[in-house]
Protein backbone atom coordinates (compact mmCIF):
# COMPACT_ATOMS: atom_id res chain seq x y z
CA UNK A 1 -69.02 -50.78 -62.27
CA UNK A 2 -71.06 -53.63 -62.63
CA UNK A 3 -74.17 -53.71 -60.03
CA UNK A 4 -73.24 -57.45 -59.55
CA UNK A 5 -71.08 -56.51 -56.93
CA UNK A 6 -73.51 -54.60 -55.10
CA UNK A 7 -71.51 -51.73 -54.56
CA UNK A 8 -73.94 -48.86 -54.35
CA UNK A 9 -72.60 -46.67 -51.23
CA UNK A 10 -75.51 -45.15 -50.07
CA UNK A 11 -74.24 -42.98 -47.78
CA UNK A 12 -70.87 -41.92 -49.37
CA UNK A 13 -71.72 -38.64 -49.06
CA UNK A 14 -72.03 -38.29 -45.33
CA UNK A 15 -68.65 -39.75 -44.94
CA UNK A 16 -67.01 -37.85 -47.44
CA UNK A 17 -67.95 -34.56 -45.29
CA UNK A 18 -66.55 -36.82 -42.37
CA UNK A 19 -63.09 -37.37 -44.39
CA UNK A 20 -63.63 -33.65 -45.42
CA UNK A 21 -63.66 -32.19 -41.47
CA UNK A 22 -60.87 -34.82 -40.34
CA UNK A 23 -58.90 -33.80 -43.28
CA UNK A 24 -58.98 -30.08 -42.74
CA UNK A 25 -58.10 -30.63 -39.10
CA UNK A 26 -54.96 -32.08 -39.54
CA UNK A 27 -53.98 -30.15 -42.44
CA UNK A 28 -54.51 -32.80 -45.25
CA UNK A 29 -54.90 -32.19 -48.88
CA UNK A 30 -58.83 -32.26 -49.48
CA UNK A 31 -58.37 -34.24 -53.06
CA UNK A 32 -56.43 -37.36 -51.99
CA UNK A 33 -59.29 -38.71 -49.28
CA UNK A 34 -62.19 -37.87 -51.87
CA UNK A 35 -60.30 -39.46 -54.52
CA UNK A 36 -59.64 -42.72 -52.25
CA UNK A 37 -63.52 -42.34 -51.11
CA UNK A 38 -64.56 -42.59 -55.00
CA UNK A 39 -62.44 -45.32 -56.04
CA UNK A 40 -63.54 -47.47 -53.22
CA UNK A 41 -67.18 -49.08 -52.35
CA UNK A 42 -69.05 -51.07 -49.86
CA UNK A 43 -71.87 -52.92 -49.79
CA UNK A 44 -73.70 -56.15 -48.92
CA UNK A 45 -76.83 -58.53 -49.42
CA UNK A 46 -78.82 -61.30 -47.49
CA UNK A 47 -81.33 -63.81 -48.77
CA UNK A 48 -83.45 -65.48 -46.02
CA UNK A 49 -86.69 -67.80 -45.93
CA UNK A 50 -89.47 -69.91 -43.93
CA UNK A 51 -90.03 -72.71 -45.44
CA UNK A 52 -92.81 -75.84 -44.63
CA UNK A 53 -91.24 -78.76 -46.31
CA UNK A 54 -93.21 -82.61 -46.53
CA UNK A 55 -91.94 -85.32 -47.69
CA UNK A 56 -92.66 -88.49 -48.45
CA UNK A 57 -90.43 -90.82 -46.05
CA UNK A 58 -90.85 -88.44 -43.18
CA UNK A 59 -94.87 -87.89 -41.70
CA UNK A 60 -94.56 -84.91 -40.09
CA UNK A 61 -93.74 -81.28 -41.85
CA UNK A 62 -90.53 -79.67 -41.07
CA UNK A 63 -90.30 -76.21 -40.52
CA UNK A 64 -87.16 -74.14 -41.05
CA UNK A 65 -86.41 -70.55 -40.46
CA UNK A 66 -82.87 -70.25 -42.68
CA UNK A 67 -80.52 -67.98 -43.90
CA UNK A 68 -79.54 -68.64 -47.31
CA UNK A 69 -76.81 -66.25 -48.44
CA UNK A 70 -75.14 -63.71 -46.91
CA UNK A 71 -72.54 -61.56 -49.11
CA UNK A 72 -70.31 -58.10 -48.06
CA UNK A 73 -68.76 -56.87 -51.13
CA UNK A 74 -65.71 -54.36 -51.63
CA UNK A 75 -64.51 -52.98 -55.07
CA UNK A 76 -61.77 -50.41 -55.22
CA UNK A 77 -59.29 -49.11 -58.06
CA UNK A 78 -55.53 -48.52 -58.56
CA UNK A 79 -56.16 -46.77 -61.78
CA UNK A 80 -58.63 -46.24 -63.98
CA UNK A 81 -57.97 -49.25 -65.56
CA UNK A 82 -56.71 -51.47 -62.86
CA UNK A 83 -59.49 -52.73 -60.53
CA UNK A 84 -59.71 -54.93 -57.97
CA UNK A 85 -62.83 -56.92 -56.21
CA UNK A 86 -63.09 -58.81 -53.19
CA UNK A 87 -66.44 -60.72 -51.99
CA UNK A 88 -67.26 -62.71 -49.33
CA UNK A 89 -70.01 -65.31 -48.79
CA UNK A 90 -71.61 -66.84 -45.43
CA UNK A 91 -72.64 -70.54 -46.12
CA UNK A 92 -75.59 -70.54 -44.82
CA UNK A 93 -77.53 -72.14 -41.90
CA UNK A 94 -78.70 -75.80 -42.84
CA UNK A 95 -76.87 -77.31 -40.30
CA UNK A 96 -74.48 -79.50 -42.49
CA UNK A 97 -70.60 -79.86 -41.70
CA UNK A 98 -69.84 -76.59 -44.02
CA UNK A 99 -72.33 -74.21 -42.97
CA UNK A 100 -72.04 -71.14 -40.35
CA UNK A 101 -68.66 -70.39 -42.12
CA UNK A 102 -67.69 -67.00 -44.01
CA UNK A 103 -65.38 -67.58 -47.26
CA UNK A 104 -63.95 -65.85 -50.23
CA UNK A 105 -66.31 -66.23 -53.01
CA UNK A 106 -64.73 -63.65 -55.29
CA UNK A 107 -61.05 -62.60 -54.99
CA UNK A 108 -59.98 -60.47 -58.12
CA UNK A 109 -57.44 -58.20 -59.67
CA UNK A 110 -59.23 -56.27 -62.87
CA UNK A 111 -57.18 -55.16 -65.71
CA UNK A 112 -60.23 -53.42 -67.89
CA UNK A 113 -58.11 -51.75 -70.75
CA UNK A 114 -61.84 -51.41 -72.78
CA UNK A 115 -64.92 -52.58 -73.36
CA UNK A 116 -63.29 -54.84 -75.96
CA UNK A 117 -59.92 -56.39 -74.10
CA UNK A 118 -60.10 -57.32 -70.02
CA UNK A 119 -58.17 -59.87 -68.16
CA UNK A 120 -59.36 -60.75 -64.76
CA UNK A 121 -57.27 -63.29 -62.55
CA UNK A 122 -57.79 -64.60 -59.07
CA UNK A 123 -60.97 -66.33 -58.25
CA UNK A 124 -64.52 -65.62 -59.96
CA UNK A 125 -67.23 -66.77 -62.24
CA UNK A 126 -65.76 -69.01 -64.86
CA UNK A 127 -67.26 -68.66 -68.42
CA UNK A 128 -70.17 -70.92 -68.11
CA UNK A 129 -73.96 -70.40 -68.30
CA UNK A 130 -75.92 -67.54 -67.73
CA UNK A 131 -77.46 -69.65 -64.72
CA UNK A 132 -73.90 -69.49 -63.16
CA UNK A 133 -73.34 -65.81 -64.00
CA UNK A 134 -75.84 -64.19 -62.29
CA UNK A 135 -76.16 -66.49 -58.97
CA UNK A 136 -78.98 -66.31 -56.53
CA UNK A 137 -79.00 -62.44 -56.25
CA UNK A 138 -80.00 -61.63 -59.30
CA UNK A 139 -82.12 -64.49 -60.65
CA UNK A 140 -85.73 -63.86 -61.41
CA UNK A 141 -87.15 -67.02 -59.17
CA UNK A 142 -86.04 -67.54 -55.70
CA UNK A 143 -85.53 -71.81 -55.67
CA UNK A 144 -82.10 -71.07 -57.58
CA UNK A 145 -79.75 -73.94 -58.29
CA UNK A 146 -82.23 -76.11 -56.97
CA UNK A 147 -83.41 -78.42 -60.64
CA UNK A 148 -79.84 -80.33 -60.83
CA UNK A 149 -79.46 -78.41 -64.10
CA UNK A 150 -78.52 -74.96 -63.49
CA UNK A 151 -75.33 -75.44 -60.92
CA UNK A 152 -73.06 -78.58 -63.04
CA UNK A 153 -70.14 -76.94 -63.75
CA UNK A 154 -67.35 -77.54 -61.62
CA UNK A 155 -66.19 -74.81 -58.67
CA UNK A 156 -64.06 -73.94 -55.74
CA UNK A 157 -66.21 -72.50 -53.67
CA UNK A 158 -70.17 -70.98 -54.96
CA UNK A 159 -69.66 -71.43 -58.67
CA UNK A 160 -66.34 -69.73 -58.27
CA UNK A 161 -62.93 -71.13 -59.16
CA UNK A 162 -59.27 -70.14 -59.40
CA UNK A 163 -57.82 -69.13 -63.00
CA UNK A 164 -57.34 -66.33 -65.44
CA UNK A 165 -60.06 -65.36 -68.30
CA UNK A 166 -59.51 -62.86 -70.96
CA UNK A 167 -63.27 -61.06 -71.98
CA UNK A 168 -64.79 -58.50 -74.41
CA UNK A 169 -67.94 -56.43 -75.43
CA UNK A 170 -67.98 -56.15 -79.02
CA UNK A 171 -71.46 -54.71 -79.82
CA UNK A 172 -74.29 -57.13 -79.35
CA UNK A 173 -71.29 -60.13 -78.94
CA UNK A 174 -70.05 -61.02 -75.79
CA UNK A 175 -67.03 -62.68 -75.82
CA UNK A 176 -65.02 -64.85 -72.58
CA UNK A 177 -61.87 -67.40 -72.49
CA UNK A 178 -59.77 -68.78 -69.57
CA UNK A 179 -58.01 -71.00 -67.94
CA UNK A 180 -58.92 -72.42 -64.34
CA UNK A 181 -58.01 -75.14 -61.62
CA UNK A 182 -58.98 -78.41 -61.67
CA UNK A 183 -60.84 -77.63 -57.84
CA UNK A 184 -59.56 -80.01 -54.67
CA UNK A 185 -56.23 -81.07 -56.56
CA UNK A 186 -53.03 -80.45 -54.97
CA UNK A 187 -49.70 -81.34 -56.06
CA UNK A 188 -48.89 -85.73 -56.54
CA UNK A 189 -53.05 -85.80 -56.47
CA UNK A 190 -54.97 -87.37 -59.31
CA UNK A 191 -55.85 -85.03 -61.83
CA UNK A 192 -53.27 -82.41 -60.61
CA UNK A 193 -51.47 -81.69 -63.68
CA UNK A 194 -55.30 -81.04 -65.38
CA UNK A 195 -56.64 -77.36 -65.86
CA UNK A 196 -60.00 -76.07 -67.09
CA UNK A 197 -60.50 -74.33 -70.26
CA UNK A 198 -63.90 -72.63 -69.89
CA UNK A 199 -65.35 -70.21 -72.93
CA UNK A 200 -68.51 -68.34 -73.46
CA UNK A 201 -70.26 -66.55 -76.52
CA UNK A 202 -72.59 -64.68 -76.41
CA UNK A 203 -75.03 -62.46 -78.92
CA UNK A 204 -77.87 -59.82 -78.07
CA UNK A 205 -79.94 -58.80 -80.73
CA UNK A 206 -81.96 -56.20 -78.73
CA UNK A 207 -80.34 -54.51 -76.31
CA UNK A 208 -76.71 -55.11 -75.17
CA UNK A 209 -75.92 -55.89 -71.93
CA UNK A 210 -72.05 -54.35 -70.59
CA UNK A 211 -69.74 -56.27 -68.67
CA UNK A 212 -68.73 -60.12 -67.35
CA UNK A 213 -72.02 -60.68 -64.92
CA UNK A 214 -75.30 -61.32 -66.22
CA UNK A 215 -78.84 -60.86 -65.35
CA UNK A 216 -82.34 -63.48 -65.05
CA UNK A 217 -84.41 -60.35 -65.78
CA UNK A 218 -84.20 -56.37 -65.43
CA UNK A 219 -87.80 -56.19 -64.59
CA UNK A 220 -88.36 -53.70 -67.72
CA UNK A 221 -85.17 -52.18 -67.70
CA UNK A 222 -83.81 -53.88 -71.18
CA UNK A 223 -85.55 -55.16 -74.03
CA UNK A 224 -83.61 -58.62 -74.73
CA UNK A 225 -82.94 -61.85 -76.96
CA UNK A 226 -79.78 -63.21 -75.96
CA UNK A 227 -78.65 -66.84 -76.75
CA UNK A 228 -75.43 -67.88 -75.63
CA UNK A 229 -73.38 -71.20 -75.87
CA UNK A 230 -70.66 -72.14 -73.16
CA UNK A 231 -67.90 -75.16 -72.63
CA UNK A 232 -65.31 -76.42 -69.89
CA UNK A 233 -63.23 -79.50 -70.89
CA UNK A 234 -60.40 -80.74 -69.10
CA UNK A 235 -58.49 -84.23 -68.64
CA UNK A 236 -60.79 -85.67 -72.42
CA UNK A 237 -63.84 -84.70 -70.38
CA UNK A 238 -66.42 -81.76 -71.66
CA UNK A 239 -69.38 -79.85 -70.17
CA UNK A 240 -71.30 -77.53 -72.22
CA UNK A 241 -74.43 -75.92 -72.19
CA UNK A 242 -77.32 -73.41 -74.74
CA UNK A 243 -78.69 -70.60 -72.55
CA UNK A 244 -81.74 -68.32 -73.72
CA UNK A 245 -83.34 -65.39 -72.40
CA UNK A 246 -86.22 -62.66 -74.00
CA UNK A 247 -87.53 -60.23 -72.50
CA UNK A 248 -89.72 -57.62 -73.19
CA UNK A 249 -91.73 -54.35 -71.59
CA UNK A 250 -94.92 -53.99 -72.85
CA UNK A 251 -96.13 -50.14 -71.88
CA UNK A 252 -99.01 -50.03 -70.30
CA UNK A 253 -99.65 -54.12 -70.24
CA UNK A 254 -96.19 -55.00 -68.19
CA UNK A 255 -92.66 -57.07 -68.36
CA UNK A 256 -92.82 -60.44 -69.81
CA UNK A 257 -89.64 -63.17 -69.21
CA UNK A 258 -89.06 -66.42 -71.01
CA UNK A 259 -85.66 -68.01 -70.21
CA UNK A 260 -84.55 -71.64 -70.78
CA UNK A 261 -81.35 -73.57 -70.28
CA UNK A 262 -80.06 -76.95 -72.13
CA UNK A 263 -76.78 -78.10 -70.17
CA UNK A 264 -75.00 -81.72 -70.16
CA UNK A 265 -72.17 -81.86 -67.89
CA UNK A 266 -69.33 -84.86 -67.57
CA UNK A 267 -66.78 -85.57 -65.64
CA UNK A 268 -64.20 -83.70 -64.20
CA UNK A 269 -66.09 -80.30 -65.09
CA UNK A 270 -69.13 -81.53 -63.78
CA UNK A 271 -68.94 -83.43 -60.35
CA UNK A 272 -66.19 -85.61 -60.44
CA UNK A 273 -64.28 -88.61 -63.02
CA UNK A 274 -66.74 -90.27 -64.44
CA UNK A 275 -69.84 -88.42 -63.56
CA UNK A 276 -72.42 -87.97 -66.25
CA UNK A 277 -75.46 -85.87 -66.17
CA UNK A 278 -77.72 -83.48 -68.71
CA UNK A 279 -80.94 -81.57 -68.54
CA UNK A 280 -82.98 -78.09 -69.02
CA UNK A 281 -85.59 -76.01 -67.91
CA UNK A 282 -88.01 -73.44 -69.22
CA UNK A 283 -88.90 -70.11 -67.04
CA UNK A 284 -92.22 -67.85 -67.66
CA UNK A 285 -92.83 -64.90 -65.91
CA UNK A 286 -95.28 -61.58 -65.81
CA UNK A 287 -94.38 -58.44 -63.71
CA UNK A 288 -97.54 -56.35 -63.35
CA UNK A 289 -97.34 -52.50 -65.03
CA UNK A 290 -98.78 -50.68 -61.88
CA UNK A 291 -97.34 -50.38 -58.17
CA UNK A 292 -99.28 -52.34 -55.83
CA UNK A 293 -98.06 -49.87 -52.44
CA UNK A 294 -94.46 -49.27 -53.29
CA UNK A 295 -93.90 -52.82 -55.55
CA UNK A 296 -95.61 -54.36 -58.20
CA UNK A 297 -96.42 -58.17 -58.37
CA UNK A 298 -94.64 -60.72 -60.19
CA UNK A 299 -95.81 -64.42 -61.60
CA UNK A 300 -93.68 -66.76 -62.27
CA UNK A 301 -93.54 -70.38 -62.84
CA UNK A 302 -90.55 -72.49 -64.08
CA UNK A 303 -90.61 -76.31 -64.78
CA UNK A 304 -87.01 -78.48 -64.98
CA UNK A 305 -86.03 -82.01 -65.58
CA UNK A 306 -82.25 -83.54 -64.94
CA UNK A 307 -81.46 -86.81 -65.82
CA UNK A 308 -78.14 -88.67 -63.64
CA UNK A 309 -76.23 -91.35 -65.63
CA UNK A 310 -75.06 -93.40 -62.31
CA UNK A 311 -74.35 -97.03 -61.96
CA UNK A 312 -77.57 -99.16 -61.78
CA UNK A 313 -81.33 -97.26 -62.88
CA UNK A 314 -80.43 -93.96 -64.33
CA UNK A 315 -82.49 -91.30 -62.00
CA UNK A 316 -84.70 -88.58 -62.99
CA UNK A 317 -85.66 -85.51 -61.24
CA UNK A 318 -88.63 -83.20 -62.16
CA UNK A 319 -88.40 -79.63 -60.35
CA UNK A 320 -91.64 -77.30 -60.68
CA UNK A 321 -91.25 -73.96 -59.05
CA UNK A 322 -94.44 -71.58 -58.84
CA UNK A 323 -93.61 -67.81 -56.89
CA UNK A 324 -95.68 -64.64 -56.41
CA UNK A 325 -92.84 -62.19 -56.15
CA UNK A 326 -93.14 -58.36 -54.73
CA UNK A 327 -90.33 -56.32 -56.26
CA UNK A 328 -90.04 -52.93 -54.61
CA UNK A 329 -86.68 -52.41 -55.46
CA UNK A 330 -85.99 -54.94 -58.17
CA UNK A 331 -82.86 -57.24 -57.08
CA UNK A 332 -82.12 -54.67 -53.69
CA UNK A 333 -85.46 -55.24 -52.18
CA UNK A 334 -88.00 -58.26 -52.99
CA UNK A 335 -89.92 -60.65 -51.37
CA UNK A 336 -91.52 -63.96 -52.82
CA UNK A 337 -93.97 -66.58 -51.94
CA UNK A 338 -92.78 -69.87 -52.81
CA UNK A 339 -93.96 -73.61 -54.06
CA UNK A 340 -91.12 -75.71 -55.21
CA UNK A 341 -92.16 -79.33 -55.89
CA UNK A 342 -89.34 -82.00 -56.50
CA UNK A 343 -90.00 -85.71 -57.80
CA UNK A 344 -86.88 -88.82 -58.00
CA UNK A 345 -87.72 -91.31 -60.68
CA UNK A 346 -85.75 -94.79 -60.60
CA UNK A 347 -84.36 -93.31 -57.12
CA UNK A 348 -84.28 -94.17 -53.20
CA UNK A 349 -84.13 -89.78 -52.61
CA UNK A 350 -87.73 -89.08 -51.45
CA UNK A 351 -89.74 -86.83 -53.28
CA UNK A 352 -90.08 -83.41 -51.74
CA UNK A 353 -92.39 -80.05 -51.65
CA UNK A 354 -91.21 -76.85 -50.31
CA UNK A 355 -93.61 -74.22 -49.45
CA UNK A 356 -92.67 -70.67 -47.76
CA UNK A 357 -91.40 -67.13 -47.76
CA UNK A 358 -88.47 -65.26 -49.07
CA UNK A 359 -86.92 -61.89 -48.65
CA UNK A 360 -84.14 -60.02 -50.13
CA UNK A 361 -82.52 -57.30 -49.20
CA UNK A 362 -79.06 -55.83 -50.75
CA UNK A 363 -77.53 -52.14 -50.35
């Protein structure tokens, strides 16, 4: 079962003796409640910061204690081969019109046949980049989806949208197809008769990675060069985008990351009827080989441009992120300390730097 999910039940066993005692009290067979305790999991994450932010049209610092994401995550199983997932997301704390709400992010039925043949329907992850496919919980920097290149492709509800995709493992090739809704269309609206076909390929030539959800890094735990190519179109209109990632454990010296991103995204699939933008970004990062306490220390610096083709002077924003990360636990239990610097070209948005602290916890 994918980690993605976050479906570790750390203490399964203590309430399987609980099931266990109940169970013999009234009389129960012992093997239906631990079969219905082992097809069935738990868990949940939470990212939250401090962050001192200037900008430029404002002359005093604003400083924000904020809690980005919070996610509870069930997973359970009719049968071996029929699955089913359902995630939940708190919008955070920014104080906009949408935030302080729970919603579905993830609401699927699982047919995994094998490695080779799955169909998934309900609402998830379309194919798209790798950006998209591993979300703020398992991305190696903590300023996610914050360069206007990494979050274009068009969703429901936190990258997520409502279709059906067919995917496969086949060796080093990774394989994904669907079809999905056109998101905020309703029947007699314009568009409504549109649907997105979204598709993904994939190829590892080190080590394979299993499954639908991807990874930014596994902090040593993989060997990898992966490229992968991905494409929504819908109404005439199509996104697509190149996604690379290499990493590499070095014994004895430590875990080195490079991962990049080209992505152009237009209209419908990327923000709306004639909306038009493209960019990419380059990642570096070092994790250190020996345990400083119980973590080690991470570098990492990642550097982003996105260009906006809008009516009037097209605008540019460079993003340059700089974090020293503590991994105890890899993606269950980090920390980072943060620099994200953002600059508008040919724009009235002010320019912007971010400075503060992150933690992440997940069980």
């Amino acid at each position: 079962m994918s980690k993605h999910m976050g479906l570790q039940t750390r203490s399964k066993g203590i309430r399987s003796l609980g099931w266990c005692a109940a169970a013999v009290m009234m009389g129960a067979p012992l093997g239906a409640f631990a079969f219905s305790l082992q097809d069935f999991s738990i868990g949940a994450g939470i990212r939250a910061d401090f962050t001192n932010t200037s900008s430029d049209n404002t002359s005093n610092n604003a400083n924000d204690f904020a809690v980005d994401d919070v996610r509870l995550y069930l997973s359970g199983a009719a049968t071996d081969k029929i699955k089913f997932t359902f995630n939940t997301e708190y919008t955070g704390s920014g104080g906009g019109p949408g935030d302080n709400k729970v919603e579905v992010m993830d609401a699927i039925a699982r047919f995994e046949y094998s490695p080779e043949f799955n169909i998934w329907a309900g609402r998830f992850l379309p194919p798209s980049d790798r950006a998209n496919l591993y979300g703020p919980f398992y991305a190696n920097h903590w300023g996610v989806y914050r360069d206007g290149v990494q979050d274009g492709y068009a969703n429901e509800a936190v990258g997520r949208d409502n279709g059906a995709a067919y995917w496969g493992d086949f060796g080093g090739l990774k394989v994904s197809v669907g079809l999905f809704d056109v998101p905020n269309t309703s029947a007699g609206a314009d568009k409504a008769s549109s649907v997105i076909t979204a598709a993904r390929l994939q190829y590892d030539f080190w080590d394979k990675e299993s499954g639908y959800w991807l990874n930014s890094t596994y902090y040593g735990g993989k060997n990898l060069l992966a490229v992968g190519a991905a494409a929504q179109t819908a109404d005439g209109d199509t996104s697509y985008s190149f996604d690379f990632l290499m990493e590499r454990n070095v014994t004895g010296v430590g875990v080195f990351t490079v991962e990049s991103e080209y992505a152009r995204y237009k209209g419908i699939t990327g923000g709306g009827a004639g909306s038009k933008n493209d960019g990419a970004y380059g990642l570096l990062s070092y994790v250190l080989p020996q345990p400083v306490g119980p973590g080690k220390l991470q570098v990492l610096g990642k550097y982003a441009v996105a260009n906006f083709d809008v009516p009037g002077p097209n605008p540019k924003l460079d993003t340059a992120e700089f974090d020293l990360g503590y991994i105890v636990k890899e993606f269950n239990a980090r920390g980072y300390l943060f620099f994200i610097d953002q600059n508008f070209k040919k724009s009235s948005s002010p320019d912007a730097t971010y400075v503060g602290i992150g933690l992440q916890v997940q069980i």
